[in-house]
Protein backbone atom coordinates (compact mmCIF):
# COMPACT_ATOMS: atom_id res chain seq x y z
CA UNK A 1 88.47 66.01 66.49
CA UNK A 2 90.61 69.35 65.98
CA UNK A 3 88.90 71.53 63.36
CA UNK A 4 91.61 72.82 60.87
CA UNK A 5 92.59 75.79 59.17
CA UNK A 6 91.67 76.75 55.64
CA UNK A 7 94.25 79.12 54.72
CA UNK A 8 96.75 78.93 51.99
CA UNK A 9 99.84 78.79 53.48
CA UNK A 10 102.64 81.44 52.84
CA UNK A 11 105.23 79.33 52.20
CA UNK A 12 103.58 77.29 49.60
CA UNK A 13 102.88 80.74 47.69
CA UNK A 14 105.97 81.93 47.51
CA UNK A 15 107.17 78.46 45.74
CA UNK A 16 104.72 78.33 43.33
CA UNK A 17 104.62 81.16 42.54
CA UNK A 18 107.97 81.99 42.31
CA UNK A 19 109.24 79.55 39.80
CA UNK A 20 110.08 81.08 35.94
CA UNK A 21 107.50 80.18 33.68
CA UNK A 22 108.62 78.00 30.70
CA UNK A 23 105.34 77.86 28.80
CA UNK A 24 104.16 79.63 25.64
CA UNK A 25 101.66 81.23 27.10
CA UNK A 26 101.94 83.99 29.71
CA UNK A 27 100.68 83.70 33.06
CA UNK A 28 102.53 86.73 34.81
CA UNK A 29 99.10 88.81 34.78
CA UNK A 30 96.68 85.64 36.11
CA UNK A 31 99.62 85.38 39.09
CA UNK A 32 99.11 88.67 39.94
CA UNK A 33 95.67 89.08 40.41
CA UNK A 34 96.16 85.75 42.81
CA UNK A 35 98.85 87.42 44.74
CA UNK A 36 96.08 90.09 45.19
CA UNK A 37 93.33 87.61 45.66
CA UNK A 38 91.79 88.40 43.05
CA UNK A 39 90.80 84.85 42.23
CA UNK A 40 87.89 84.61 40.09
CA UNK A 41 89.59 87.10 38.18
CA UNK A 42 92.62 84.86 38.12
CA UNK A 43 90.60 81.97 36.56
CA UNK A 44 89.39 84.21 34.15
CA UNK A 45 93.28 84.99 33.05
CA UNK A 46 93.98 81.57 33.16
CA UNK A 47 91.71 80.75 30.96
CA UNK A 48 92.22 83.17 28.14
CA UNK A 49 95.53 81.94 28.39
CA UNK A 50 94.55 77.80 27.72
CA UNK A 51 92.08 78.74 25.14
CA UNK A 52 94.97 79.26 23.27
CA UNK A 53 97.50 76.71 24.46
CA UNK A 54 95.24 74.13 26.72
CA UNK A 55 98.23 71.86 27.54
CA UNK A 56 100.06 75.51 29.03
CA UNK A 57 101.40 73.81 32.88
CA UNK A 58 101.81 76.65 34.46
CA UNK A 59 98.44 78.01 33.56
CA UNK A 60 96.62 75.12 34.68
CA UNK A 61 98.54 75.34 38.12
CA UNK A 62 97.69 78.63 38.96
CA UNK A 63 93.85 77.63 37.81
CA UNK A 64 94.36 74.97 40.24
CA UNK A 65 95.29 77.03 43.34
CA UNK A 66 92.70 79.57 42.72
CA UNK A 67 89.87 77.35 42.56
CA UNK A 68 91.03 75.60 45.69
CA UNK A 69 91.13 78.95 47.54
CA UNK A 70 87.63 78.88 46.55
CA UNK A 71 87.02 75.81 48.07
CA UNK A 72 86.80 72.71 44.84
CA UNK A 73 89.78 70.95 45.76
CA UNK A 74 88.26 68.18 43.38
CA UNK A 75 88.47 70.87 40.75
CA UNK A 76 92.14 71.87 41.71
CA UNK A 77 93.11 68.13 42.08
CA UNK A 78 91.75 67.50 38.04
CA UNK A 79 93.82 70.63 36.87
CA UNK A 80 97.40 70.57 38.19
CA UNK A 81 97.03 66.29 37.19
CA UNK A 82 96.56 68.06 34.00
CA UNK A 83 99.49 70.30 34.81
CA UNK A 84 101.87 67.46 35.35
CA UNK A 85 100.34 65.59 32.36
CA UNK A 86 101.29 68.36 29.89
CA UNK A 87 104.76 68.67 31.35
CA UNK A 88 105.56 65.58 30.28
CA UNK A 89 104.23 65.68 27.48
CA UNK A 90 105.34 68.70 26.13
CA UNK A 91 108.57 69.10 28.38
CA UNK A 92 108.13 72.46 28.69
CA UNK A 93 108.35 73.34 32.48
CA UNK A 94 111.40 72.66 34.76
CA UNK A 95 111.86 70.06 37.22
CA UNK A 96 111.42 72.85 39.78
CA UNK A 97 107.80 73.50 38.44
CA UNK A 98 106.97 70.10 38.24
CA UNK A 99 108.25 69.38 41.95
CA UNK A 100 105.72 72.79 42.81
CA UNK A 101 102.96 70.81 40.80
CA UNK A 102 103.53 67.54 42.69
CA UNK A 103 103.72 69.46 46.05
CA UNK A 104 100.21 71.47 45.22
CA UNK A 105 98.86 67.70 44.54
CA UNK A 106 99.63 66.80 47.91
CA UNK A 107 98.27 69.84 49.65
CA UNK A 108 95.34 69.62 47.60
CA UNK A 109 94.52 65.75 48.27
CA UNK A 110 95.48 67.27 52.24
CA UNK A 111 92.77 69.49 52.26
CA UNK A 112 90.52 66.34 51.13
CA UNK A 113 92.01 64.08 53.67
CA UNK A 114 93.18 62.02 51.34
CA UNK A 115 96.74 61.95 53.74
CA UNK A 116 98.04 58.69 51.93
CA UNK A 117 97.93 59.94 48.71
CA UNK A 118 99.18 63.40 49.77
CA UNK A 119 102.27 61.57 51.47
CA UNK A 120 103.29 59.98 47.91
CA UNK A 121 102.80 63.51 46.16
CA UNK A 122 105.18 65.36 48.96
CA UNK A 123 108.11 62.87 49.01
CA UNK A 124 108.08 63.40 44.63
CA UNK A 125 108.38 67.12 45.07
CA UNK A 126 110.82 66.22 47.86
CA UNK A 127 112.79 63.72 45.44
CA UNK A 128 112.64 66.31 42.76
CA UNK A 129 113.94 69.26 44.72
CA UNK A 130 116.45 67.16 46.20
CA UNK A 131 117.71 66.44 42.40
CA UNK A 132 116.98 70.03 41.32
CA UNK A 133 118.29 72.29 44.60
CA UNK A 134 119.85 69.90 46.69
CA UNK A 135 119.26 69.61 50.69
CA UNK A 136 120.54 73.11 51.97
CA UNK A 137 117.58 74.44 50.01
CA UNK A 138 114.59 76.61 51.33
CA UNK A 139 112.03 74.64 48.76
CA UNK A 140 113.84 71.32 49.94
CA UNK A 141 112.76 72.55 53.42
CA UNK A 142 109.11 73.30 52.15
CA UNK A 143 108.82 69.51 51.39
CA UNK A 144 110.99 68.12 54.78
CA UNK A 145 107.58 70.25 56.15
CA UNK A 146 105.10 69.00 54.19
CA UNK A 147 106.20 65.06 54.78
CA UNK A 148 106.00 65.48 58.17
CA UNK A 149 102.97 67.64 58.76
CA UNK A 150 101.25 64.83 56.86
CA UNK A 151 102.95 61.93 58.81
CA UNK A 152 101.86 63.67 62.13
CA UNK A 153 98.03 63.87 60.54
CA UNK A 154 98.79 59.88 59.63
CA UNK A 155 99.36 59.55 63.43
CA UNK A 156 103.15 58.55 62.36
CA UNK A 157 104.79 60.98 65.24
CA UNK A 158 108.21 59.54 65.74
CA UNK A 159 108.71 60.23 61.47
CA UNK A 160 106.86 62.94 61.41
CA UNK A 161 109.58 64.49 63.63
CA UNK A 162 112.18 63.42 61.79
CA UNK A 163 111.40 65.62 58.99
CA UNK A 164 110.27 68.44 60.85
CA UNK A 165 113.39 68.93 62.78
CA UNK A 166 115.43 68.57 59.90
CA UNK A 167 112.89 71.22 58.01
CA UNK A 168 113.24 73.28 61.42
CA UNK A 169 117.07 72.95 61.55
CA UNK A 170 117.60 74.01 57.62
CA UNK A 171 115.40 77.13 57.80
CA UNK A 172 117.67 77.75 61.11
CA UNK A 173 120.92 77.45 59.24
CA UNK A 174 119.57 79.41 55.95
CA UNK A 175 117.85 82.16 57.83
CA UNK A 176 118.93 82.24 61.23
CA UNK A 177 116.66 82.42 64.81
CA UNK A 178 114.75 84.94 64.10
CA UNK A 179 113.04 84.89 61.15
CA UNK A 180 109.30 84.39 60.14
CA UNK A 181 110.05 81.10 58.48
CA UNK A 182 111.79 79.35 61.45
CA UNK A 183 108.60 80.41 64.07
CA UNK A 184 106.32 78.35 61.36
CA UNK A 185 109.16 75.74 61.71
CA UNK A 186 108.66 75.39 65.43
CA UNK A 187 104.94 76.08 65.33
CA UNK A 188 104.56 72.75 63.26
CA UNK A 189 106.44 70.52 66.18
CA UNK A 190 104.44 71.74 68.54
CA UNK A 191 101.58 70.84 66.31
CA UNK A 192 102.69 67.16 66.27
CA UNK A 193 103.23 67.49 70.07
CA UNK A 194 99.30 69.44 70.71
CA UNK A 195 98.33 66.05 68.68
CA UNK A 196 99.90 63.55 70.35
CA UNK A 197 98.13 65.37 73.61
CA UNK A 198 101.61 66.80 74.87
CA UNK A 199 100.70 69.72 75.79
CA UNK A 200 103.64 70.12 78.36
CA UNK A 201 105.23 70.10 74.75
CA UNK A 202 103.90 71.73 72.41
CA UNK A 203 103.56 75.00 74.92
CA UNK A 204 107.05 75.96 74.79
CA UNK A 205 107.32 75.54 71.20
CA UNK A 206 103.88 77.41 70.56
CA UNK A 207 105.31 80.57 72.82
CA UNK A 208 108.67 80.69 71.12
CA UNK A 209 107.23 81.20 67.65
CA UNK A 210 105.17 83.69 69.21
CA UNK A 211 108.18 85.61 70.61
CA UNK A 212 109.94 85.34 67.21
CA UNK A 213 106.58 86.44 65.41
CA UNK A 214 106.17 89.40 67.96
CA UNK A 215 109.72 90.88 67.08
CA UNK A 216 108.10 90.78 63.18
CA UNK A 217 104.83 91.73 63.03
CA UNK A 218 102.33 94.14 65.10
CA UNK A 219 99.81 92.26 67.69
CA UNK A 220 97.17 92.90 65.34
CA UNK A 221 98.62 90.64 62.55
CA UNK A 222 96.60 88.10 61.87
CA UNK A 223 99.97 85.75 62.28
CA UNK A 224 100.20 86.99 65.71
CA UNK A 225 96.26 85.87 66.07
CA UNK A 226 97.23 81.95 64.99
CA UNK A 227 100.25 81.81 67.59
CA UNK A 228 97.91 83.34 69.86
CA UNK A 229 95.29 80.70 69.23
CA UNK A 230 98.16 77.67 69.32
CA UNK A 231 99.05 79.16 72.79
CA UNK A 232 95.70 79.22 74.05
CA UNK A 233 94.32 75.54 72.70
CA UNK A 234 97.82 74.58 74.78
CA UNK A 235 97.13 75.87 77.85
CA UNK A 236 93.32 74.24 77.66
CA UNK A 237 95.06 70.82 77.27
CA UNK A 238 96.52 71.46 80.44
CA UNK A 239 94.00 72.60 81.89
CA UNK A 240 94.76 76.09 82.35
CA UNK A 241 91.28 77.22 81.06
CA UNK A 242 91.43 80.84 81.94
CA UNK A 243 94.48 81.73 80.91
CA UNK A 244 93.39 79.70 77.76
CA UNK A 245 90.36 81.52 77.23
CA UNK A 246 92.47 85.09 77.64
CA UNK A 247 94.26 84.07 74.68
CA UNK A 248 92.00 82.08 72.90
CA UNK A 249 89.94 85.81 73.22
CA UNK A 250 92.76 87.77 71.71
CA UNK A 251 93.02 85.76 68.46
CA UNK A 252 89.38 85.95 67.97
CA UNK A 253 89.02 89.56 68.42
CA UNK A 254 91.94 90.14 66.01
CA UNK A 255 90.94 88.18 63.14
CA UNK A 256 87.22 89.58 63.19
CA UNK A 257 88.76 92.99 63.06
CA UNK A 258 90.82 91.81 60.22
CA UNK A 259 88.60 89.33 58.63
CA UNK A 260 85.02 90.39 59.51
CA UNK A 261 82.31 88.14 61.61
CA UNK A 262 81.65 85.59 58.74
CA UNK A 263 85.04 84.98 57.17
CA UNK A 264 85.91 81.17 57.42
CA UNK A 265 89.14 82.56 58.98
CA UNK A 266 87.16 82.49 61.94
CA UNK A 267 85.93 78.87 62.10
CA UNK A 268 88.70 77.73 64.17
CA UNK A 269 88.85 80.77 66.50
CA UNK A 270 85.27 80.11 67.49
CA UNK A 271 85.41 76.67 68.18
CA UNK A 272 88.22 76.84 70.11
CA UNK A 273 87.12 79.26 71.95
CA UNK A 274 83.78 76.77 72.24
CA UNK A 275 85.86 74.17 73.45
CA UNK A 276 87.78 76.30 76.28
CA UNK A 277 84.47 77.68 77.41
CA UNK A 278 82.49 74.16 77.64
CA UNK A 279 85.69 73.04 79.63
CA UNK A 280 85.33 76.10 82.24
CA UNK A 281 81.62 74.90 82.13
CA UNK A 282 80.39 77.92 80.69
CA UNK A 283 77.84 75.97 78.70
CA UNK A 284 75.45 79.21 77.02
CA UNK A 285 79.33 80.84 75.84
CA UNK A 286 80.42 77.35 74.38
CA UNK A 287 76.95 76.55 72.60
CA UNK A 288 77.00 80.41 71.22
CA UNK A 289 80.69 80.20 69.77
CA UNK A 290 79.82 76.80 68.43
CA UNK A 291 77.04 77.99 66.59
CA UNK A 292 78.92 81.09 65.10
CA UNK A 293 81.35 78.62 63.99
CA UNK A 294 78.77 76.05 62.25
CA UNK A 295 77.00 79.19 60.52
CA UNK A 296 79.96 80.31 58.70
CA UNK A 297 81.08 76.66 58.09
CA UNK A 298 77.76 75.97 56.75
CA UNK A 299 77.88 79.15 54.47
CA UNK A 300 81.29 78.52 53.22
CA UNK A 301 82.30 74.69 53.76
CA UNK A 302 78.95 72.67 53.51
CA UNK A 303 80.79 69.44 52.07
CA UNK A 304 82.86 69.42 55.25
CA UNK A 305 80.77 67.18 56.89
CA UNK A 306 83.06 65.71 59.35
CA UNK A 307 83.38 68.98 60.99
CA UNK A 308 79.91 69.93 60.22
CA UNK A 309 79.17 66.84 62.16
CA UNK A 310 81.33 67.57 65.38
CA UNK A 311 79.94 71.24 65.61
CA UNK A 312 76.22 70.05 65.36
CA UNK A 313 77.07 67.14 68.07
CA UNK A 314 78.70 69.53 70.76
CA UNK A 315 75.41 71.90 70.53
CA UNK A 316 73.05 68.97 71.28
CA UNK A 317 75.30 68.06 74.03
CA UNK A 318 75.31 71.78 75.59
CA UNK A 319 71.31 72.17 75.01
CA UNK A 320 70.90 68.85 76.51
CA UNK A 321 73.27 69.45 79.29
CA UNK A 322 71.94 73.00 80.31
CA UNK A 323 68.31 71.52 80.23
């Protein structure tokens, strides 16, 4: 089982939130203060805003994202339904928002695991943005991404990569090699590959959006930290365990000096790092990064049992194994 990241990705931000509102009310200041993750107070905006028009879309929507940053998808799920309720009801927001609230259904019902219903939800945004923008479109790219990150998470590799290459050779011909947007592009197929347990795959892939990424940010970005991590859970597929743990090491030390020692950020950091040291059979390092990462999951995630489950399982196994 491969514990997953929690992080709202960039990408999906920047469509969301970039679309021009076309309700009544206004929702400029409750985007804001989610841009600066400020998102309690966010929910608070949004709802001064729906006590005075309750079927407002784009309200709802950025309602929705906040309280799934917060961690009630269930919540988020319920509100940008509403979303795409009042939009047809009161046709007041584009196509383009209503593709951005189909897409945020599928990411939300992603985060749940819920990957059949999140496939239907991603090829309607894709169907809308393909009426809306066309297909040499960056948002028409968003969804090629979305389809097939949730194909590859359906085990469905061969279409998975379908519409990741064709994401991976849009963002290409929009943006050219180098850019932020194209190392996420390549990132993803070597996710599919690190899942399908080609790891003489996914490598490559993981080290090229690292070079790109390195040209862009500083080593202590925390996007420098995730290829970082990609690179080293790689190289422990193949065996390579210390060079693994080396960078495996990095990533961790740069998102606790970004994030702090309980951010969730972390989660995935640890256990990786958990699963690198169990395989070098350092069995008192893997038990200790394993229980860092089932505190914080505890603290922050306690209906993620699944994972919740895998954590407590490996410590047993280390106790039990070191006697």
């Amino acid at each position: 089982m491969r514990i997953r990241e929690k992080l709202f990705p960039w990408s999906l931000l920047l469509i969301v939130l970039g679309s021009e509102a076309a309700t009544p009310g206004s929702v400029d200041k409750a985007v804001n203060l989610f841009e600066s993750e400020q998102y309690q107070a966010s929910i608070q905006e949004a709802n001064r805003v729906l006590e005075e028009h309750p079927d407002d879309s784009q309200a709802l929507n950025i309602k929705a994202l906040s309280v799934s940053i917060l961690g009630d998808d269930e919540t988020a799920i319920r509100l940008v339904s509403q979303a795409l309720e009042a939009s047809r009801k009161n046709e007041q927001a584009t196509i383009a928002q209503q593709s951005d609230y189909w897409n945020n259904l599928g990411y939300f019902s992603e985060r749940q695991r819920n990957f059949e219903a999140a496939l239907g939800y991603h090829k309607k945004s894709l169907e809308m943005r393909l009426a809306a923008f066309g297909d040499k479109d960056l948002r028409t790219a968003d969804s090629y991404n979305n389809i097939g990150t949730t194909l590859s998470r359906l085990g469905r590799y061969d279409e998975a990569f379908e519409y990741l290459n064709k994401n991976l050779t849009l963002r290409e011909r929009l943006l050219g090699p180098n850019d932020h947007g194209v190392a996420v592009a390549v990132n993803n197929l070597g996710n599919v590959y690190n899942l399908k347990g080609d790891f003489e795959r996914s490598l490559p892939l993981f080290e090229q959006a690292l070079d790109i990424d390195l040209r862009l940010y500083e080593p202590d970005h925390p996007i420098i930290a995730a290829r970082w991590n990609n690179v080293g859970d790689a190289l422990r597929g193949l065996g390579r365990h210390d060079e693994a743990k080396l960078f495996l090491s990095k990533a961790l030390e740069s998102d606790l000096a970004t994030f702090g020692e309980s951010h969730p950020k972390v989660v995935l950091r640890y256990t990786n790092l958990g699963r690198t040291n169990e395989a070098r059979g350092d069995t008192l390092e893997a038990s200790a990064a394993y229980t860092k990462a089932l505190q914080i999951l505890r603290n922050f995630y306690p209906g993620d049992l699944e994972q919740i489950d895998f954590l407590e399982s490996k410590i047993k196994t280390l106790k039990a194994t070191s006697g």
